[in-house]
N, C-alpha and C. Protein backbone atom coordinates (compact mmCIF):
# COMPACT_ATOMS: atom_id res chain seq x y z
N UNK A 1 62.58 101.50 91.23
CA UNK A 1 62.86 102.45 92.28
C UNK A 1 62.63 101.76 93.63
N UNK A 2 63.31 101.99 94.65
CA UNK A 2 63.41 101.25 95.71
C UNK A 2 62.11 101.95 96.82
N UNK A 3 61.25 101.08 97.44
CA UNK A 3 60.52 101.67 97.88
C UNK A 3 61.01 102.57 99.33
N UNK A 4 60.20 103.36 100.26
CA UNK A 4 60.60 104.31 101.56
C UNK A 4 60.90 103.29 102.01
N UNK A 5 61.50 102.97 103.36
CA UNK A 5 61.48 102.16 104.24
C UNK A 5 60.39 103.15 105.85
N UNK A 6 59.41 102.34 106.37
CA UNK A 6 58.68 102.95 107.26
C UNK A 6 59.49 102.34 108.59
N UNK A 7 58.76 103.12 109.65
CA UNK A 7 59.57 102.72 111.06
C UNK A 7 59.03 101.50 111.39
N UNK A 8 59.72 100.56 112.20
CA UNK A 8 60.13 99.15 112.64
C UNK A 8 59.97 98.20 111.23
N UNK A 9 60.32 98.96 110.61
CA UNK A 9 60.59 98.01 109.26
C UNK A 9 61.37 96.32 109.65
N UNK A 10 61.08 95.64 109.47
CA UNK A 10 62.25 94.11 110.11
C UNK A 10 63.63 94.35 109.24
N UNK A 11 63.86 94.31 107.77
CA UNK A 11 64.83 94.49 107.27
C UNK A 11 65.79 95.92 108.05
N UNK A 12 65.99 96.30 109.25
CA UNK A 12 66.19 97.49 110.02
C UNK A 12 66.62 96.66 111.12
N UNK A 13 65.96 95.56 111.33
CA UNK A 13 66.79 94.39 113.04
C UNK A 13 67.99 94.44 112.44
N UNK A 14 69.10 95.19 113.64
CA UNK A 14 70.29 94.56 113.81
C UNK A 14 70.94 93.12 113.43
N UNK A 15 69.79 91.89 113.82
CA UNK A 15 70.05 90.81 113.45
C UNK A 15 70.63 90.53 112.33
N UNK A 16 69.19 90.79 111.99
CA UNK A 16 69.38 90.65 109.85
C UNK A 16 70.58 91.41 109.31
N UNK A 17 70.83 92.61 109.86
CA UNK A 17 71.77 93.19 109.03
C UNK A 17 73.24 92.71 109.55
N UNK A 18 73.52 92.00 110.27
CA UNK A 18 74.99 91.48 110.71
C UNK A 18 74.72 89.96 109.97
N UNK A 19 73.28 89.23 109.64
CA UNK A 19 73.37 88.02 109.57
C UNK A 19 73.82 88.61 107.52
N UNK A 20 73.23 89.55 107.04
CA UNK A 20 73.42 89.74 105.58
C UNK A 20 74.79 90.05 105.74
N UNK A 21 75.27 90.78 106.73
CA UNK A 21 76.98 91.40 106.34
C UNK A 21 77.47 90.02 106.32
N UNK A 22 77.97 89.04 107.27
CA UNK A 22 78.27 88.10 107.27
C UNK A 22 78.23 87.29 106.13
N UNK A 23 76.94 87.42 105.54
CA UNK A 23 77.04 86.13 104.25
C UNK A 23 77.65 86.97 102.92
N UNK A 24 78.00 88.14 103.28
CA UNK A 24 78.27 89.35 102.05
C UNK A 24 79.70 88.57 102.16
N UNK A 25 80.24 88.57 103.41
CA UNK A 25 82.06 88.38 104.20
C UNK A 25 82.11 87.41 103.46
N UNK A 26 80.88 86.09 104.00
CA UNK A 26 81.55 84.79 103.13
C UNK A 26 81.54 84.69 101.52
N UNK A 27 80.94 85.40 100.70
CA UNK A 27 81.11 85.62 99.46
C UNK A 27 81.91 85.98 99.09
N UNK A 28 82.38 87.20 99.38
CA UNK A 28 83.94 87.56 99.33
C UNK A 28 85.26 86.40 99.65
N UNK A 29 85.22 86.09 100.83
CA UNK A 29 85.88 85.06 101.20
C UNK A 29 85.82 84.00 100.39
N UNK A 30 84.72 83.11 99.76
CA UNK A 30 85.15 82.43 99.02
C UNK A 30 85.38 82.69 97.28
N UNK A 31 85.09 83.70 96.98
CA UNK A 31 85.43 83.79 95.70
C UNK A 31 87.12 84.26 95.83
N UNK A 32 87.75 85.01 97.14
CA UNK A 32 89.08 84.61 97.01
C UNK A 32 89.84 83.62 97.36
N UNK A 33 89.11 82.43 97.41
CA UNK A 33 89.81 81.19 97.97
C UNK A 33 89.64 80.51 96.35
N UNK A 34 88.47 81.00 95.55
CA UNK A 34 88.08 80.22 94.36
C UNK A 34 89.68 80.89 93.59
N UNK A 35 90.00 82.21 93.88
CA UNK A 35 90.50 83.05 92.82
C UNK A 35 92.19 82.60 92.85
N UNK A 36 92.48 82.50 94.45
CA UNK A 36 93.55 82.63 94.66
C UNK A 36 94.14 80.90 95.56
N UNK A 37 93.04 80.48 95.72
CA UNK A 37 93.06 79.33 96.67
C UNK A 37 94.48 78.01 95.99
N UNK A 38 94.27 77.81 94.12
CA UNK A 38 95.15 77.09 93.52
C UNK A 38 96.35 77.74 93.84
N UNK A 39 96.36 78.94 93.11
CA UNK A 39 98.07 79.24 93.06
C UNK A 39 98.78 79.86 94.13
N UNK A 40 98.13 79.96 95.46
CA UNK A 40 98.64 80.33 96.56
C UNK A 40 99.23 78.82 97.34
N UNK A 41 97.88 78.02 97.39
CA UNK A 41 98.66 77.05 98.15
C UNK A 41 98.69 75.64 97.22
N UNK A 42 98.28 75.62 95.82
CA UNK A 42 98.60 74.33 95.18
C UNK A 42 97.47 73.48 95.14
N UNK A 43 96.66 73.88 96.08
CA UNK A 43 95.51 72.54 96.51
C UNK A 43 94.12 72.83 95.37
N UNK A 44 94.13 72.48 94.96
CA UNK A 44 92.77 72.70 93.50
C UNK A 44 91.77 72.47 94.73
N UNK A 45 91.30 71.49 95.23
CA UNK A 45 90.51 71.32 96.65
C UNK A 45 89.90 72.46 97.24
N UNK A 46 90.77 73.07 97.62
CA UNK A 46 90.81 74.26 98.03
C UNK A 46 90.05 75.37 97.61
N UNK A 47 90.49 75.56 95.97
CA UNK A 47 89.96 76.38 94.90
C UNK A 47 88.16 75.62 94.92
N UNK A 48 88.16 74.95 94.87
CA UNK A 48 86.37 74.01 94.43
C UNK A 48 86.12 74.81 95.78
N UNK A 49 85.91 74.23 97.09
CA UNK A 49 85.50 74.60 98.67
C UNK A 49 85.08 76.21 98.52
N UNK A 50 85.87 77.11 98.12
CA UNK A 50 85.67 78.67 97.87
C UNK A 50 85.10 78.74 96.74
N UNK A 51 84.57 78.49 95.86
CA UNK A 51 83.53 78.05 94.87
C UNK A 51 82.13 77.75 95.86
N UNK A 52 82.05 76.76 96.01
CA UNK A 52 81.09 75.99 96.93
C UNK A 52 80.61 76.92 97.84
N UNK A 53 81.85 77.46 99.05
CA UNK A 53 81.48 78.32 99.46
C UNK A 53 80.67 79.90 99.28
N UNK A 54 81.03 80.23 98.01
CA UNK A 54 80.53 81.24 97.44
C UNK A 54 79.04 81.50 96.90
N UNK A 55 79.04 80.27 96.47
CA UNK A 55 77.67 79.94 96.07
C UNK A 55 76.50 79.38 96.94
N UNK A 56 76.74 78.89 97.81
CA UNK A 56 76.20 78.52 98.70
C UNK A 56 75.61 79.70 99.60
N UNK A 57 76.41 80.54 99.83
CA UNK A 57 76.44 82.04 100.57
C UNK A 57 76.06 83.20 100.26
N UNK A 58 76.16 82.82 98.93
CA UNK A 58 75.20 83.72 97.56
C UNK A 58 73.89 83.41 97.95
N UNK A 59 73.63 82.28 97.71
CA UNK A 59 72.33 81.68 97.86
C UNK A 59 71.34 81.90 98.72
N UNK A 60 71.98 81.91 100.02
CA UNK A 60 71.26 82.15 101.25
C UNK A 60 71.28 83.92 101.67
N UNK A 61 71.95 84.66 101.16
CA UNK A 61 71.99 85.85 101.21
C UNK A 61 70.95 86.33 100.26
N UNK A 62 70.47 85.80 99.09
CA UNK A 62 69.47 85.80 97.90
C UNK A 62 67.88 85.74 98.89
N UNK A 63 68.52 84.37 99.77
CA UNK A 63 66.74 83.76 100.41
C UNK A 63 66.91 84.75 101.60
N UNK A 64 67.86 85.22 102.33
CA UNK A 64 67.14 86.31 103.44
C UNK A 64 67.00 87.40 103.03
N UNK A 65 67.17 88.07 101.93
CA UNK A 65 66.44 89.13 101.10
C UNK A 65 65.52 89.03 101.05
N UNK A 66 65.04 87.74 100.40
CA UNK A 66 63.28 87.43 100.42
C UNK A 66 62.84 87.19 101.12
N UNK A 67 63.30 86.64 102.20
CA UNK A 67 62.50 86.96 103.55
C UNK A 67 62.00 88.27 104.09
N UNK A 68 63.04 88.96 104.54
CA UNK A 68 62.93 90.21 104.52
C UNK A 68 62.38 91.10 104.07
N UNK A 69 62.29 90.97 102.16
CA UNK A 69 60.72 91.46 101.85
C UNK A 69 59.47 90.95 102.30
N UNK A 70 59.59 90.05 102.60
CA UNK A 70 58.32 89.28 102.45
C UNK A 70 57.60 90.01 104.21
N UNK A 71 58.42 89.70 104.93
CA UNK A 71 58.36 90.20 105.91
C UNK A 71 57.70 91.57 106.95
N UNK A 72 58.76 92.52 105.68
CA UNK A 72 58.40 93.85 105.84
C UNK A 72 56.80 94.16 105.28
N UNK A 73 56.39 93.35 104.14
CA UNK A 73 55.30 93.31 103.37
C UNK A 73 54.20 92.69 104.50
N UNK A 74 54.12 91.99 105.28
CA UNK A 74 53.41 91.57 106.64
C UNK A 74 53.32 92.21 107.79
N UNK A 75 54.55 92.87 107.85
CA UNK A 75 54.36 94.17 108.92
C UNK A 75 53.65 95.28 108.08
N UNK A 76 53.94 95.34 107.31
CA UNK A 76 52.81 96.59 106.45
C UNK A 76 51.63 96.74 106.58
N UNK A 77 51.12 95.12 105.94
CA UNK A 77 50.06 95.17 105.87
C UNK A 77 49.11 95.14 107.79
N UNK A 78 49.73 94.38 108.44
CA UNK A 78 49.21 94.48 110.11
C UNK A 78 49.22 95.70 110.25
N UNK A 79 50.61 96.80 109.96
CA UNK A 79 49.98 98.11 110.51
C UNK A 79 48.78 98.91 109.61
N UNK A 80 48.79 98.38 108.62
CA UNK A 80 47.55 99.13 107.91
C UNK A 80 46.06 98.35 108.18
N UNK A 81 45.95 97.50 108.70
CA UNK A 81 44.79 96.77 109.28
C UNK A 81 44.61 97.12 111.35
N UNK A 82 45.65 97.57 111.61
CA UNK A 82 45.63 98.10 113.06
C UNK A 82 45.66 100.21 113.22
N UNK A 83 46.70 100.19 112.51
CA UNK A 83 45.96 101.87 112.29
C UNK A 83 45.85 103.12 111.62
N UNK A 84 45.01 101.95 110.51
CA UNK A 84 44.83 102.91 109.05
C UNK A 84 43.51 103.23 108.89
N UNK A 85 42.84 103.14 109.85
CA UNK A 85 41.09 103.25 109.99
C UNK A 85 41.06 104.50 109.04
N UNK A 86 39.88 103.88 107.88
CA UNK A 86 40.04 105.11 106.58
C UNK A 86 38.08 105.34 107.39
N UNK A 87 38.05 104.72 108.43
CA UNK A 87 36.34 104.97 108.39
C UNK A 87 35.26 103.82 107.66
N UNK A 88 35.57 102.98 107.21
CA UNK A 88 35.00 101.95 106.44
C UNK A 88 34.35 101.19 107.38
N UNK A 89 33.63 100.26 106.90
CA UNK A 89 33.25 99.74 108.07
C UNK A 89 32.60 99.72 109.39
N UNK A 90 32.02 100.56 109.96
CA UNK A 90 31.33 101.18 111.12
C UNK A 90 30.28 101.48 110.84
C-alpha cells in the first residue's frame, strides 16, 4: 500500500516531477525507435541506440525514485525531530 504523502514532501518539487516525466518521454521514445527504428528506416543502428536508450532511461528513472524515497524519508524524519515534541526528554 502506498504510503500518505505529507506537505513539502520533495517527491512534490516541480523539478523532480518534469525531471521523472522526461525520462518516462525517453523510455517511450526509445523503445519506439527499438520497435520501429529497423523497419522504418533500415538502419539496425538505429534499432540498438533506442534499446540503449531505453534502458539507460529506465535506469535512471529507477535511481531518482530512490532518491526521492530516500529523501522524503529525511525530510520526515527532520520534521519529526523539529516538531514532534512527544515531551521526552525535559
Amino acid at each position: 500500500m502506498a504510503e500518505p504523502r505529507r506537505q513539502h514532501d520533495p517527491r512534490d518539487e516541480p523539478i523532480y516531477r518534469a525531471i521523472l516525466t522526461l525520462l518516462v518521454a525517453s523510455v517511450l521514445a526509445g523503445a519506439v525507435l527499438t520497435l520501429a527504428g529497423e523497419a522504418l528506416t533500415g538502419n539496425r543502428a538505429l534499432a540498438h541506440a533506442g534499446l540503449g536508450m531505453a534502458l539507460v532511461c529506465g535506469l535512471l528513472y529507477w535511481v531518482f525514485r530512490l532518491l526521492g524515497r530516500r529523501a522524503a524519508r529525511r525530510a520526515a524524519a527532520r520534521r519529526g525531530e523539529q516538531g514532534g515534541g512527544n515531551g521526552e526528554g525535559r
